[in-house]
Protein backbone atom coordinates (compact mmCIF):
# COMPACT_ATOMS: atom_id res chain seq x y z
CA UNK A 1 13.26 14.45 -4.53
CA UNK A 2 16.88 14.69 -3.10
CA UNK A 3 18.14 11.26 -1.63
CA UNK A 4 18.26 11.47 1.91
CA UNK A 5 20.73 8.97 4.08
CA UNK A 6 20.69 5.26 3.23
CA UNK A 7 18.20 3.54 4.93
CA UNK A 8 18.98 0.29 7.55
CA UNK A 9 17.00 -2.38 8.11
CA UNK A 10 15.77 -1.14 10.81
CA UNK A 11 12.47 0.68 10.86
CA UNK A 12 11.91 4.00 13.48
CA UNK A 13 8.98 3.38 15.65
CA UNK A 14 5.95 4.34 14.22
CA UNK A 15 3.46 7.42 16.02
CA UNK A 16 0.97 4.60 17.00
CA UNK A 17 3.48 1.79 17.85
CA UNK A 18 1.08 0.08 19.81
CA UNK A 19 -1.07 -0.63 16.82
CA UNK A 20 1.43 -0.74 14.27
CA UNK A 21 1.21 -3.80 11.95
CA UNK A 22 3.58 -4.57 9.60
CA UNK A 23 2.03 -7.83 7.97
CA UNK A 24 2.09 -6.97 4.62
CA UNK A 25 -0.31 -8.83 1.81
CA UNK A 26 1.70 -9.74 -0.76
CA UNK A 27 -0.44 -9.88 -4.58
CA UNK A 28 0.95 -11.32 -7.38
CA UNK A 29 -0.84 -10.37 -10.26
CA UNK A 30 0.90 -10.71 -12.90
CA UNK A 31 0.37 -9.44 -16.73
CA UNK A 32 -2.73 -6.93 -15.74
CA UNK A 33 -4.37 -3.87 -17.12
CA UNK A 34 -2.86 -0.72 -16.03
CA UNK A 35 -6.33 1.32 -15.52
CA UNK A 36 -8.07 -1.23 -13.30
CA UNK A 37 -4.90 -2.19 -11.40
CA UNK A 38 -4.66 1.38 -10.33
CA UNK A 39 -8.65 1.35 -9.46
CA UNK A 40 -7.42 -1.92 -6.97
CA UNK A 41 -4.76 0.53 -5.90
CA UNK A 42 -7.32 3.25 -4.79
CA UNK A 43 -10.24 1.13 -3.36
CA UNK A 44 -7.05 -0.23 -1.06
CA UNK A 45 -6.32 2.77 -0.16
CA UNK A 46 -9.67 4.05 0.54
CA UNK A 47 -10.26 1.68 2.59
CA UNK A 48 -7.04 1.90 4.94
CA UNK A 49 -7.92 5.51 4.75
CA UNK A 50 -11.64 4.77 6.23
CA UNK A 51 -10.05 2.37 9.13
CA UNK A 52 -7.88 5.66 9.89
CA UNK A 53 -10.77 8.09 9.99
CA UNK A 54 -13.14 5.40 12.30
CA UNK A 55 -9.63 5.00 14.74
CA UNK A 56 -9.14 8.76 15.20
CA UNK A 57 -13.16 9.39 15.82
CA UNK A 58 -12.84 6.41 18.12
CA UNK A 59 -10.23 7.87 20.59
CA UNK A 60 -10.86 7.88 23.73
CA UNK A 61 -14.05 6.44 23.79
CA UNK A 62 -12.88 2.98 24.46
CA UNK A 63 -12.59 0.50 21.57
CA UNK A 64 -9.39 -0.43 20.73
CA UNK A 65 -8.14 1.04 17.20
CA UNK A 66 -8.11 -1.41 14.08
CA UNK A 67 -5.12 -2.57 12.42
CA UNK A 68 -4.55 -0.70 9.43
CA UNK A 69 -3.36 -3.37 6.06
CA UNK A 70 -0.54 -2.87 4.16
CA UNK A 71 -0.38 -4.10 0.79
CA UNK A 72 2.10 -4.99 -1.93
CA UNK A 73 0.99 -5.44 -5.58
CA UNK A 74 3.44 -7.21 -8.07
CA UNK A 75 2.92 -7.04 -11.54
CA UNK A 76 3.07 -6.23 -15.31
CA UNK A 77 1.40 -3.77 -17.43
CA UNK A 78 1.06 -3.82 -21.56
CA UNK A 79 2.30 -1.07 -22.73
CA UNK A 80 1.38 2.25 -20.86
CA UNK A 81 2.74 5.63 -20.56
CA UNK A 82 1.99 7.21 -17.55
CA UNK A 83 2.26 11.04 -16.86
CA UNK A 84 2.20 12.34 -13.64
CA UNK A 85 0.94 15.16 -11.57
CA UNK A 86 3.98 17.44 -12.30
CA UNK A 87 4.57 16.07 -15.71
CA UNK A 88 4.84 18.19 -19.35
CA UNK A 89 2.46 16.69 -21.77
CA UNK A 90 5.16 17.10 -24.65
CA UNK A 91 7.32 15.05 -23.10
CA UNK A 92 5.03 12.50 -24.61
CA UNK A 93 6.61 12.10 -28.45
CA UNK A 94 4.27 9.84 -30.00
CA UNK A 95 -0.02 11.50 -31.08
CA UNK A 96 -2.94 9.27 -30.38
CA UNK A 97 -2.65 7.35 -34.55
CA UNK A 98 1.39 6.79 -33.27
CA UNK A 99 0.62 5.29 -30.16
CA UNK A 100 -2.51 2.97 -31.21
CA UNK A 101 0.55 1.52 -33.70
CA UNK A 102 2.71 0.94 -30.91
CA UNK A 103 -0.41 -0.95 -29.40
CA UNK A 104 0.20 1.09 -26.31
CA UNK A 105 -2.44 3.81 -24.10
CA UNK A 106 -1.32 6.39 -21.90
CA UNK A 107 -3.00 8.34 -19.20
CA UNK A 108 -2.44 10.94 -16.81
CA UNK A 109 -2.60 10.06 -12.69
CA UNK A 110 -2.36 11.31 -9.55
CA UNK A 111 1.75 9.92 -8.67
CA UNK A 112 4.55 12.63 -8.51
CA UNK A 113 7.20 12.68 -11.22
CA UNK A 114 6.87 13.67 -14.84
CA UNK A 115 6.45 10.65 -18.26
CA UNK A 116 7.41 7.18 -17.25
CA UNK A 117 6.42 3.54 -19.41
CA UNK A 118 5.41 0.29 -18.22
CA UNK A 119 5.23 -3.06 -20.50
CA UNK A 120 5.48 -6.60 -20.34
CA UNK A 121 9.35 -7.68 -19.34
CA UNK A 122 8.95 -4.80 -16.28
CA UNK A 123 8.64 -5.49 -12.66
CA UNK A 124 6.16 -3.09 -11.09
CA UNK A 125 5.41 -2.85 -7.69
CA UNK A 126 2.83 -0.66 -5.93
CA UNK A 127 2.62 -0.69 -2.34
CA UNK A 128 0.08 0.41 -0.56
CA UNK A 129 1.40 0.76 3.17
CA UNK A 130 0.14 2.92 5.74
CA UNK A 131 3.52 4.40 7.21
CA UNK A 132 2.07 5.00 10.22
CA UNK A 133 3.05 1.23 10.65
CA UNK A 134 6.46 1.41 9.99
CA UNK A 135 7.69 5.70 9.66
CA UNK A 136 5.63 8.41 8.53
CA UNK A 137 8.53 9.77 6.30
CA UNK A 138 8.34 10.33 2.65
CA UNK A 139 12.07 10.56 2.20
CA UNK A 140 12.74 7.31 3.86
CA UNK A 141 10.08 5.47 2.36
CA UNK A 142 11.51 5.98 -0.61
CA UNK A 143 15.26 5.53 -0.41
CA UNK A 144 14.32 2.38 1.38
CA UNK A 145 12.48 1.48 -1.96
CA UNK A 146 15.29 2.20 -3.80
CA UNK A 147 17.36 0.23 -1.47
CA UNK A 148 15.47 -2.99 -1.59
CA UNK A 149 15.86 -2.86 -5.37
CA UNK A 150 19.53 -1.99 -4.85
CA UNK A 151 19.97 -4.81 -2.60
CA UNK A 152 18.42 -7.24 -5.40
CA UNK A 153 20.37 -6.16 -8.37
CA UNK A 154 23.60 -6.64 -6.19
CA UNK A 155 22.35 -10.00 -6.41
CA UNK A 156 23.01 -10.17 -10.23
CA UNK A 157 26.63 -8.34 -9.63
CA UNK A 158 25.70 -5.05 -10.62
CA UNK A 159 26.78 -2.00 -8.88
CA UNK A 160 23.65 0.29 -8.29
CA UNK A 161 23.26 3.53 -6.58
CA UNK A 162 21.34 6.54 -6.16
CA UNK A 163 22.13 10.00 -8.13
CA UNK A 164 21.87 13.52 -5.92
CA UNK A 165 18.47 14.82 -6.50
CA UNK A 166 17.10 12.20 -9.27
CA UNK A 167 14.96 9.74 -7.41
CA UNK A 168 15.19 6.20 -8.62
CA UNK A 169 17.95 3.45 -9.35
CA UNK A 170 20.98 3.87 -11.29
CA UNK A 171 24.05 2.23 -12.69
CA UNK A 172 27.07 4.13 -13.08
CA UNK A 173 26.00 6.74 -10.70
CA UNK A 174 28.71 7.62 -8.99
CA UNK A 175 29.74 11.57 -9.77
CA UNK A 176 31.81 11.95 -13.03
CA UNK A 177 30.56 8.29 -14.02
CA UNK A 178 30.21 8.16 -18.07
CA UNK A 179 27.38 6.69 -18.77
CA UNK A 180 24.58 7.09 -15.78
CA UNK A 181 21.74 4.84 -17.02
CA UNK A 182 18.23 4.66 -14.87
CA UNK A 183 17.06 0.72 -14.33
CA UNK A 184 14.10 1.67 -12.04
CA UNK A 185 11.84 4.45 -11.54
CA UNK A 186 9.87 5.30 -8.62
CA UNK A 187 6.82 7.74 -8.47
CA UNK A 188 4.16 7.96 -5.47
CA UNK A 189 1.34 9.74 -3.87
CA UNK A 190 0.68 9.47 -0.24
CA UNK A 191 -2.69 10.23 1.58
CA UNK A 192 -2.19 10.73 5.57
CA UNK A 193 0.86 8.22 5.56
CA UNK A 194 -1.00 5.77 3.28
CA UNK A 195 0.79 6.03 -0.28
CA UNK A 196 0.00 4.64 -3.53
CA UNK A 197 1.81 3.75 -6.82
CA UNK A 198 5.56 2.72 -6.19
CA UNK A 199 8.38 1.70 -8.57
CA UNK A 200 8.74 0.33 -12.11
CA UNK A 201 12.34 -1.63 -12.39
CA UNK A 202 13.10 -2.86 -15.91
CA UNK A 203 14.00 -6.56 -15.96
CA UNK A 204 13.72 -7.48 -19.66
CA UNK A 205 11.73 -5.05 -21.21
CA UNK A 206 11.40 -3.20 -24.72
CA UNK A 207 13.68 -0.32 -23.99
CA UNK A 208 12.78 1.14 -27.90
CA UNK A 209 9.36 2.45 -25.92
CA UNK A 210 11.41 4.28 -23.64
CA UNK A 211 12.23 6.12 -27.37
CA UNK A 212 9.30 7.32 -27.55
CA UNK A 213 9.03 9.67 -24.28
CA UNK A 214 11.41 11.80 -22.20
CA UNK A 215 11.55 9.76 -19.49
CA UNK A 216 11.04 11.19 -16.15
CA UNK A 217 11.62 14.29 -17.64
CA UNK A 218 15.39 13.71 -17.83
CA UNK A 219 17.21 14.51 -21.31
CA UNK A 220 21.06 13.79 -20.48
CA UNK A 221 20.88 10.42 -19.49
CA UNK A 222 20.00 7.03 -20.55
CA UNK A 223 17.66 3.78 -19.23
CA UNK A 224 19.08 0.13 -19.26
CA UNK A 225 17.53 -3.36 -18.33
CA UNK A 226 19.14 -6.11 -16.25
CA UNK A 227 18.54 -8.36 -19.23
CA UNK A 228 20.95 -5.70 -21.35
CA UNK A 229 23.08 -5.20 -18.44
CA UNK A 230 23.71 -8.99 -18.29
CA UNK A 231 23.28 -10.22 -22.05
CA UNK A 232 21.05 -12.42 -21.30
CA UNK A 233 17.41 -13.44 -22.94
CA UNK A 234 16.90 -15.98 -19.72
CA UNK A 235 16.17 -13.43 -16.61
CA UNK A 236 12.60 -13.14 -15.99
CA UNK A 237 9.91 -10.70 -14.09
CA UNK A 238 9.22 -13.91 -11.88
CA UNK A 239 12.64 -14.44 -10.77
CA UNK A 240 13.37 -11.39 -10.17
CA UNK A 241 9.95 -10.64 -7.99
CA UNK A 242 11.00 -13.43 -5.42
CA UNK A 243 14.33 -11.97 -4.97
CA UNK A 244 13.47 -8.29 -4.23
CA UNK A 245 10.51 -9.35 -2.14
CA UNK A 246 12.59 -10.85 0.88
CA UNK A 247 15.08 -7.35 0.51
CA UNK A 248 12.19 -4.95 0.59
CA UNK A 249 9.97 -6.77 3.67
CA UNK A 250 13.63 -6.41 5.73
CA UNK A 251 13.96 -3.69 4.98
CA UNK A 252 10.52 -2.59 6.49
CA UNK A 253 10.77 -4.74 9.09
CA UNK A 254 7.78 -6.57 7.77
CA UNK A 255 6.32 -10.24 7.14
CA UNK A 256 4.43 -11.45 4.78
CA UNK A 257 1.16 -12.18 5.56
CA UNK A 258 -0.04 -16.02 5.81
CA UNK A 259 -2.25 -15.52 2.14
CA UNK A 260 1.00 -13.93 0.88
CA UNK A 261 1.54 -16.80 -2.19
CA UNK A 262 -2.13 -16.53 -3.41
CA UNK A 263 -2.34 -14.55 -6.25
CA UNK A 264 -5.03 -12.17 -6.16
């Protein structure tokens, strides 16, 4: 998707502002299995979804609507290659023998976006926010994800941007740059304003698995790692976690929720 204008931190009203919540529940999972993390992502969803459905049958008849959730799952995945709805199968390098010896599975789901890898040293985040809360707009939910993450590697003094029509978190991205190299991803699937999956940004990963794919479908240009980017073996998924999380509620205009440091 093309970039659309840079986000503020200021959210439009939402189409049901008088019902709009933006608490968000903030999981930190940690090292998890990428199959049943993405079953947590669905029942969440699925059950937003059902709150939405019982609301709109509701109007009109006098109870007051429920407050839809909005969720934010933090984590890491062992190694995974995931290939979404759009994605070319061959963009896959590695047969079933070649990637039981990398220890790694792959599967294909329901996100947008073509071949994409998670592993342990990657920050994923998946939330699962029902826009109607905050701005039922694809385009802006997603530069504003890419924002938040922009925000936070500014943090670590690196310049990041967005590339025209290549969704996702660069550095050297400015036009005639020489070396454009893609630190995060993003791919997502939305259901009547609720979405699902989210963005992968690589704090200290094993970039040789990104060797082993063409990722996001993109030939020409390269993926990086704060920990390459900054030579150092000390940054950490953790760290890094509690510094985007304050850019990307802002940015929504949200709170965390009062169970927001259990893990879950």
């Amino acid at each position: 998707m093309a970039p659309a204008s840079e986000p503020t931190s200021a959210p439009a009203t939402p189409l049901a502002a008088t019902v709009a919540n933006r608490q968000v529940q903030v999981h930190r999972l940690g090292l998890v299995d990428y199959v049943p993390t993405w079953q947590y992502q669905e029942s969440l969803m699925e059950a937003t979804l059902a709150i939405k459905t019982q609301n709109r049958l509701a109007e009109g008849t006098g109870p007051a609507p429920q407050l839809t959730p909005n969720h934010l799952l933090l984590c890491e995945h062992p190694h995974t290659y995931t290939l979404g709805k759009s994605g070319k199968p061959e963009h896959l390098l590695l047969d079933d023998a070649a990637l039981t010896a990398h220890a790694a599975s792959f599967h294909r789901i329901n996100r947008g976006g073509d071949i994409t890898y998670h592993g342990p040293g990657q920050l994923v985040g998946y939330p699962i926010f029902d826009l109607d809360n905050f701005r039922p707009d694809i385009h802006w939910y997603l530069r504003t994800l890419e924002e938040a993450v922009i925000r936070t590697l500014t943090e670590y003094g690196l310049d990041a941007g967005r590339i025209p029509g290549l969704t996702g978190v660069w550095l050297d991205w400015a036009e005639g740059a020489p070396n454009p190299r893609k630190i995060c991803a993003l791919g997502v699937k939305c259901s009547r304003w609720v979405t699902l999956h989210g963005f992968a940004l690589n704090v200290a990963p094993d970039l040789s698995y990104f060797g082993h794919i063409v990722p996001c479908g993109i030939t020409d240009k390269a993926v990086t790692s704060l920990a390459q980017e900054l030579a150092s073996t000390t940054v950490s998924v953790a760290e890094v976690q509690e510094r985007l999380l304050p850019h990307l509620l802002a940015l929504f205009g949200a709170q965390a929720s009062p169970n927001a440091g259990v893990n879950s």
